[in-house]
N, C-alpha and C. Protein backbone atom coordinates (compact mmCIF):
# COMPACT_ATOMS: atom_id res chain seq x y z
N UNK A 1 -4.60 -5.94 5.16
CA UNK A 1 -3.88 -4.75 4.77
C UNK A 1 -3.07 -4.28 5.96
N UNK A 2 -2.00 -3.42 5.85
CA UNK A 2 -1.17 -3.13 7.01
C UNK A 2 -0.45 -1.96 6.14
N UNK A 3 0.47 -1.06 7.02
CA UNK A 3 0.92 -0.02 6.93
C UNK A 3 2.17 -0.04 7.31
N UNK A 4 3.17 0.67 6.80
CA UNK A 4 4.31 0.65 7.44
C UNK A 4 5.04 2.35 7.48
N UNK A 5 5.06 2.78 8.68
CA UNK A 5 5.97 4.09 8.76
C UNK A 5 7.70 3.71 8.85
N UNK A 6 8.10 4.52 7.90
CA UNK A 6 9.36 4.55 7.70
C UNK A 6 10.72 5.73 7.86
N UNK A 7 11.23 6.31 9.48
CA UNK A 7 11.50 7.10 9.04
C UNK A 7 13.16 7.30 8.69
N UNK A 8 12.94 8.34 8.16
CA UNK A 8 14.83 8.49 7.20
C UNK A 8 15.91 8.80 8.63
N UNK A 9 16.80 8.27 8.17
CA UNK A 9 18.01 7.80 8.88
C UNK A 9 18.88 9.07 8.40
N UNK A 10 18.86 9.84 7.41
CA UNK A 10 19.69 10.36 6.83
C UNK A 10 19.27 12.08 7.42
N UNK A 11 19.67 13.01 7.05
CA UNK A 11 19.61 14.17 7.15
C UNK A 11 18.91 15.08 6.55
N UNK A 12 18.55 14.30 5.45
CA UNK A 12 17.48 15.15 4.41
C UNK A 12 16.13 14.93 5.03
N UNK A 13 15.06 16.00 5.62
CA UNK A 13 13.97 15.57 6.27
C UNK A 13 13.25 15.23 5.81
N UNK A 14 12.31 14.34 5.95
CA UNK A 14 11.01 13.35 5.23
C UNK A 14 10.83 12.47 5.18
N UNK A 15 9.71 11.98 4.97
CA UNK A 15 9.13 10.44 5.65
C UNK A 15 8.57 10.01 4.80
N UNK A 16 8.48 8.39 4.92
CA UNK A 16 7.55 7.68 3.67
C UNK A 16 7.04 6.95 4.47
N UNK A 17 5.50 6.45 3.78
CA UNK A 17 4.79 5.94 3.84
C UNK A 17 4.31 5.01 3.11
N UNK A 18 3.95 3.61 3.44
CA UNK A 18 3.85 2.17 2.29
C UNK A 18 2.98 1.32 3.02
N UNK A 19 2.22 1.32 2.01
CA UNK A 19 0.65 0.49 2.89
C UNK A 19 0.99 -0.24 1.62
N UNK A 20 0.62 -1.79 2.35
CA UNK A 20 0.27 -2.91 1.47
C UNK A 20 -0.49 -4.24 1.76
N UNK A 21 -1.11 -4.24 0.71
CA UNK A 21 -2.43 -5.09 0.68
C UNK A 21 -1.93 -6.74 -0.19
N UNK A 22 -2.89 -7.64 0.44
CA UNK A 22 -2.43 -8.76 -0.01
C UNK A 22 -3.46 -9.39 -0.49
N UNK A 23 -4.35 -9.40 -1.31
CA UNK A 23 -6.09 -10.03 -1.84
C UNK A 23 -5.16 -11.75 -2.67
N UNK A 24 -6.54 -12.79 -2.47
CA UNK A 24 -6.17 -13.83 -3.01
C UNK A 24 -7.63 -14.36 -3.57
N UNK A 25 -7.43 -14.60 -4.82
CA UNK A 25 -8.33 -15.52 -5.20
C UNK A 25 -7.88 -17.24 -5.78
N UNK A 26 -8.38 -18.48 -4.76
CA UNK A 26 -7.83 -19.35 -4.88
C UNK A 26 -6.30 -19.47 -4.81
N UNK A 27 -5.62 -20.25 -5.52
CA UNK A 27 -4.03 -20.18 -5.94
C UNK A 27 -3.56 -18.57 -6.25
N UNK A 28 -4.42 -17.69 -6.61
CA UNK A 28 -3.73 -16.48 -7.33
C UNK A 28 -3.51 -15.47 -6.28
N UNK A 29 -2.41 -14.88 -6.12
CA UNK A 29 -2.76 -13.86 -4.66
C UNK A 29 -1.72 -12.91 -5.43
N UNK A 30 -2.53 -11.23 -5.56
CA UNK A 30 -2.15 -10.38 -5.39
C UNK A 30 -1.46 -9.53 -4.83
N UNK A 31 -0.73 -8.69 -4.24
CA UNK A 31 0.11 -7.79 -3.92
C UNK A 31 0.48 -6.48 -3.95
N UNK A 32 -0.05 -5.60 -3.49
CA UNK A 32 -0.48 -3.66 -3.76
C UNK A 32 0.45 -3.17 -2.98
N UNK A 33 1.41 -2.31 -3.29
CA UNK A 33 2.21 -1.67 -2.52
C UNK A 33 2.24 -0.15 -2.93
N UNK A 34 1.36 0.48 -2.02
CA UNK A 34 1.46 1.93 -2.03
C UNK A 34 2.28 3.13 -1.51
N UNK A 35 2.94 4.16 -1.70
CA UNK A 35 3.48 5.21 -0.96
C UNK A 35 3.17 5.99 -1.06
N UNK A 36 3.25 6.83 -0.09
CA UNK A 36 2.86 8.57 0.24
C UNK A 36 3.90 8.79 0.89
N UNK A 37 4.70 10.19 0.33
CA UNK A 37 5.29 11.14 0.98
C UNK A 37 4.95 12.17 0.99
N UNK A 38 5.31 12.76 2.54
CA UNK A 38 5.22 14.03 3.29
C UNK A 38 3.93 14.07 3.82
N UNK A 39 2.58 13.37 3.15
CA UNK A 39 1.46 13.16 3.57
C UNK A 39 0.94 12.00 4.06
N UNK A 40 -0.27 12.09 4.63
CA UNK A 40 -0.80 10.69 5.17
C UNK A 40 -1.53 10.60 3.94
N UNK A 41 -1.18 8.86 3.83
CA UNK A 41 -1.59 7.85 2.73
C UNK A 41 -3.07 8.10 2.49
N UNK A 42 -3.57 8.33 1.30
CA UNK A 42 -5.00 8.14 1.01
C UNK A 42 -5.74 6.52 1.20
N UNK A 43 -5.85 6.04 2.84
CA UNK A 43 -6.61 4.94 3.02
C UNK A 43 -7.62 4.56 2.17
N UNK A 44 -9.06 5.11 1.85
CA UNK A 44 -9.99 4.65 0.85
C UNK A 44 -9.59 4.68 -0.53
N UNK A 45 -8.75 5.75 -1.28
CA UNK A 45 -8.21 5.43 -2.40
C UNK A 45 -7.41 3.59 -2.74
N UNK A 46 -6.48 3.40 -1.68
CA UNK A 46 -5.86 2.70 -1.85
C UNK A 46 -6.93 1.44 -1.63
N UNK A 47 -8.05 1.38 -0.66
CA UNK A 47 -8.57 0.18 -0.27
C UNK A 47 -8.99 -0.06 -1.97
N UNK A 48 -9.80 0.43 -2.59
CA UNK A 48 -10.74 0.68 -3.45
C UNK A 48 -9.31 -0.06 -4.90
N UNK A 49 -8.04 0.75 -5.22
CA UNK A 49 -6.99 0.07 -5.55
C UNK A 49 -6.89 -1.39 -5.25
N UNK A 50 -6.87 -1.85 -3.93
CA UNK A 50 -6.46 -3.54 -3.44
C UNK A 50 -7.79 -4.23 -4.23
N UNK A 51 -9.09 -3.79 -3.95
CA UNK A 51 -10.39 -4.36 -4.12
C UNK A 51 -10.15 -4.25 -6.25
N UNK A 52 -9.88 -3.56 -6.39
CA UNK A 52 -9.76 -3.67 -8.12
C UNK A 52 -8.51 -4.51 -8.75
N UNK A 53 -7.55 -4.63 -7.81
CA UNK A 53 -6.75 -5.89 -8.20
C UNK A 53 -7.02 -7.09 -8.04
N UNK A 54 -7.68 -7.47 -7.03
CA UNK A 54 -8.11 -8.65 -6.78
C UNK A 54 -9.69 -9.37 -7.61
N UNK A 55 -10.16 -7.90 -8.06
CA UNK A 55 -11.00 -8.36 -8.84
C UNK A 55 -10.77 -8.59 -10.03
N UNK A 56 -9.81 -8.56 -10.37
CA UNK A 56 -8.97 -8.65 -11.89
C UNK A 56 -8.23 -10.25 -11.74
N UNK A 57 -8.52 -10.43 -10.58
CA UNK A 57 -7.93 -12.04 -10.53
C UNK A 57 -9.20 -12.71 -11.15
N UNK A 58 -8.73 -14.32 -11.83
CA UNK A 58 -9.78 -14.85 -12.09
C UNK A 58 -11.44 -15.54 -10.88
């Protein structure tokens, strides 16, 4: 899993946030891409998210 801060270039103030997770079972590999703005990302929400996609793999 990894995180990425992103901030705006533009003039309008605010920041995003995009954590993404990569789970694989065998050949099949998943892909979770989360955002939060203005706040910090809910880490355990999202882990708990990656762990339920990957368990949905066969």
């Amino acid at each position: 899993m990894g995180g990425v801060h992103r901030a705006r270039t533009s003039p309008w103030p605010g920041y995003n946030n995009h954590l993404y997770g990569v789970g694989r079972d065998g050949n099949t590999v998943a892909v979770v891409e989360w955002e939060s703005n203005w706040t910090q990302p809910d880490a355990p929400a999202f882990k708990e998210t990656v762990k339920a996609a990957v368990n949905k793999l066969y």
